[in-house]
Protein backbone atom coordinates (compact mmCIF):
# COMPACT_ATOMS: atom_id res chain seq x y z
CA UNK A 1 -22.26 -12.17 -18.18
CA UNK A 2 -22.55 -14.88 -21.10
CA UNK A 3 -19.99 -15.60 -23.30
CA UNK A 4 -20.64 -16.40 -27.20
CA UNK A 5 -20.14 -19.93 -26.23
CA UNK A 6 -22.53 -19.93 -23.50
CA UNK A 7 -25.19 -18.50 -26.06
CA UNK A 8 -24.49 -20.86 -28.43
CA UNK A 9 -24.48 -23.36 -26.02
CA UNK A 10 -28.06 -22.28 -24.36
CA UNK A 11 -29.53 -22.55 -28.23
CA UNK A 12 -28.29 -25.77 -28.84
CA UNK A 13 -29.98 -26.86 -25.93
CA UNK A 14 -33.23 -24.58 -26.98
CA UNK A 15 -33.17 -26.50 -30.22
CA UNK A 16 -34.10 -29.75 -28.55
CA UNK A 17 -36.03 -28.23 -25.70
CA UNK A 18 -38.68 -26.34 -27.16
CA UNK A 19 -40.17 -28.31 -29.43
CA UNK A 20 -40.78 -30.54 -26.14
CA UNK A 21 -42.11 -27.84 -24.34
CA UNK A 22 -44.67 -27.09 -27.54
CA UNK A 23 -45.60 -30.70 -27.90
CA UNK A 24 -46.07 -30.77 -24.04
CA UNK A 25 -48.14 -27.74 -24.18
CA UNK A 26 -50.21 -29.55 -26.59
CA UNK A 27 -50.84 -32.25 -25.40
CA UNK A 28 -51.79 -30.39 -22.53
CA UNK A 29 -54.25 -27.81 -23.00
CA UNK A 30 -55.36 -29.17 -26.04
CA UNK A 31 -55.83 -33.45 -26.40
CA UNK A 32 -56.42 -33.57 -22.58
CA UNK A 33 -53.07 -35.93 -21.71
CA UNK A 34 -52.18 -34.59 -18.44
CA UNK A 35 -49.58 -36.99 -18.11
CA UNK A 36 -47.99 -36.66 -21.08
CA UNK A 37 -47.85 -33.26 -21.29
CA UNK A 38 -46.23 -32.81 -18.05
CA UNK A 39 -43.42 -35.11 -18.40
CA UNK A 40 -43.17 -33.77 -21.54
CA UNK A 41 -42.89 -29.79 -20.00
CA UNK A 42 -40.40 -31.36 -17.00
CA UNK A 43 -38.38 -33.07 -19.95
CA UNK A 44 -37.89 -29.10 -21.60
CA UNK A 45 -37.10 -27.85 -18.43
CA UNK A 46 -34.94 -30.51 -17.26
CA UNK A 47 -32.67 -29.94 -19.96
CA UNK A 48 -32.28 -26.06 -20.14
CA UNK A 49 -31.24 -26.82 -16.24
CA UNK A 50 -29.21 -29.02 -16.74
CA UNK A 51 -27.43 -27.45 -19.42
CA UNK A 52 -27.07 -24.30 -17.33
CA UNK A 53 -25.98 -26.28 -14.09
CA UNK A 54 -24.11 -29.17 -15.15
CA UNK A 55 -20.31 -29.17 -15.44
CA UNK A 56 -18.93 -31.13 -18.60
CA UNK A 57 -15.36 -32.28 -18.87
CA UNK A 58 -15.24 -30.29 -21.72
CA UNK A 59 -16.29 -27.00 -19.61
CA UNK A 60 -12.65 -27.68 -16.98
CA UNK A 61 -10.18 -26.13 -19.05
CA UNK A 62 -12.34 -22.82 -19.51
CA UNK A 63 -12.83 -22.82 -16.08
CA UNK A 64 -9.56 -22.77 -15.22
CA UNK A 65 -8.54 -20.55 -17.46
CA UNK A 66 -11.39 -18.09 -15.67
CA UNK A 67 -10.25 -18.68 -12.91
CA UNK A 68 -6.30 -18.10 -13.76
CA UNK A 69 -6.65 -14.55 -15.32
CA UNK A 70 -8.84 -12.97 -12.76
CA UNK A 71 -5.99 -14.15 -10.09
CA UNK A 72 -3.45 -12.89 -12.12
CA UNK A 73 -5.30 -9.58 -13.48
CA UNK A 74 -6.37 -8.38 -10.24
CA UNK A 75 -6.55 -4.33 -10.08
CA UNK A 76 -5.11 -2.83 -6.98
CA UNK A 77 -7.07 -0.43 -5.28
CA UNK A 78 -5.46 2.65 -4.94
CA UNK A 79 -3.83 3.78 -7.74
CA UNK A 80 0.38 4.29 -6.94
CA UNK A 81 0.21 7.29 -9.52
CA UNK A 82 -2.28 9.61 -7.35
CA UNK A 83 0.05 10.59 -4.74
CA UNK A 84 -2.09 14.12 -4.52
């Protein structure tokens, strides 16, 4: 599940991405530039993956903080309390 950072993150990268994706469309379907609406297309859809894929230095601390709480908040199993 996304965090409010990862959203805000995801539409940052939107921000840039789509209006790529648009002009690539564009260019396209509609002026006939095959190849510039294709790298233009790859270019949107480069950088929504890479976004979503890429580790930042930025991103290490949050993923270690991840990582500490769900070893130290693990649930047991069987409850010590239901002794029925």
């Amino acid at each position: 599940m996304a965090g409010i950072i990862d959203t805000i993150k995801l539409a940052g990268t939107l921000v840039l991405a789509l209006p790529a994706g648009l002009a690539g469309l564009d260019f396209l379907l509609l002026r006939g530039q095959t190849a510039v609406g294709v790298a233009l297309l790859a270019l949107a859809v480069g950088l929504v993956a890479i976004q979503h894929w890429l580790t930042l230095p930025t991103d290490i601390p949050e993923l270690l903080a991840k990582r500490v709480v769900g070893t130290v908040a693990k649930e047991s199993e069987t409850d010590p309390d239901d002794d029925r």
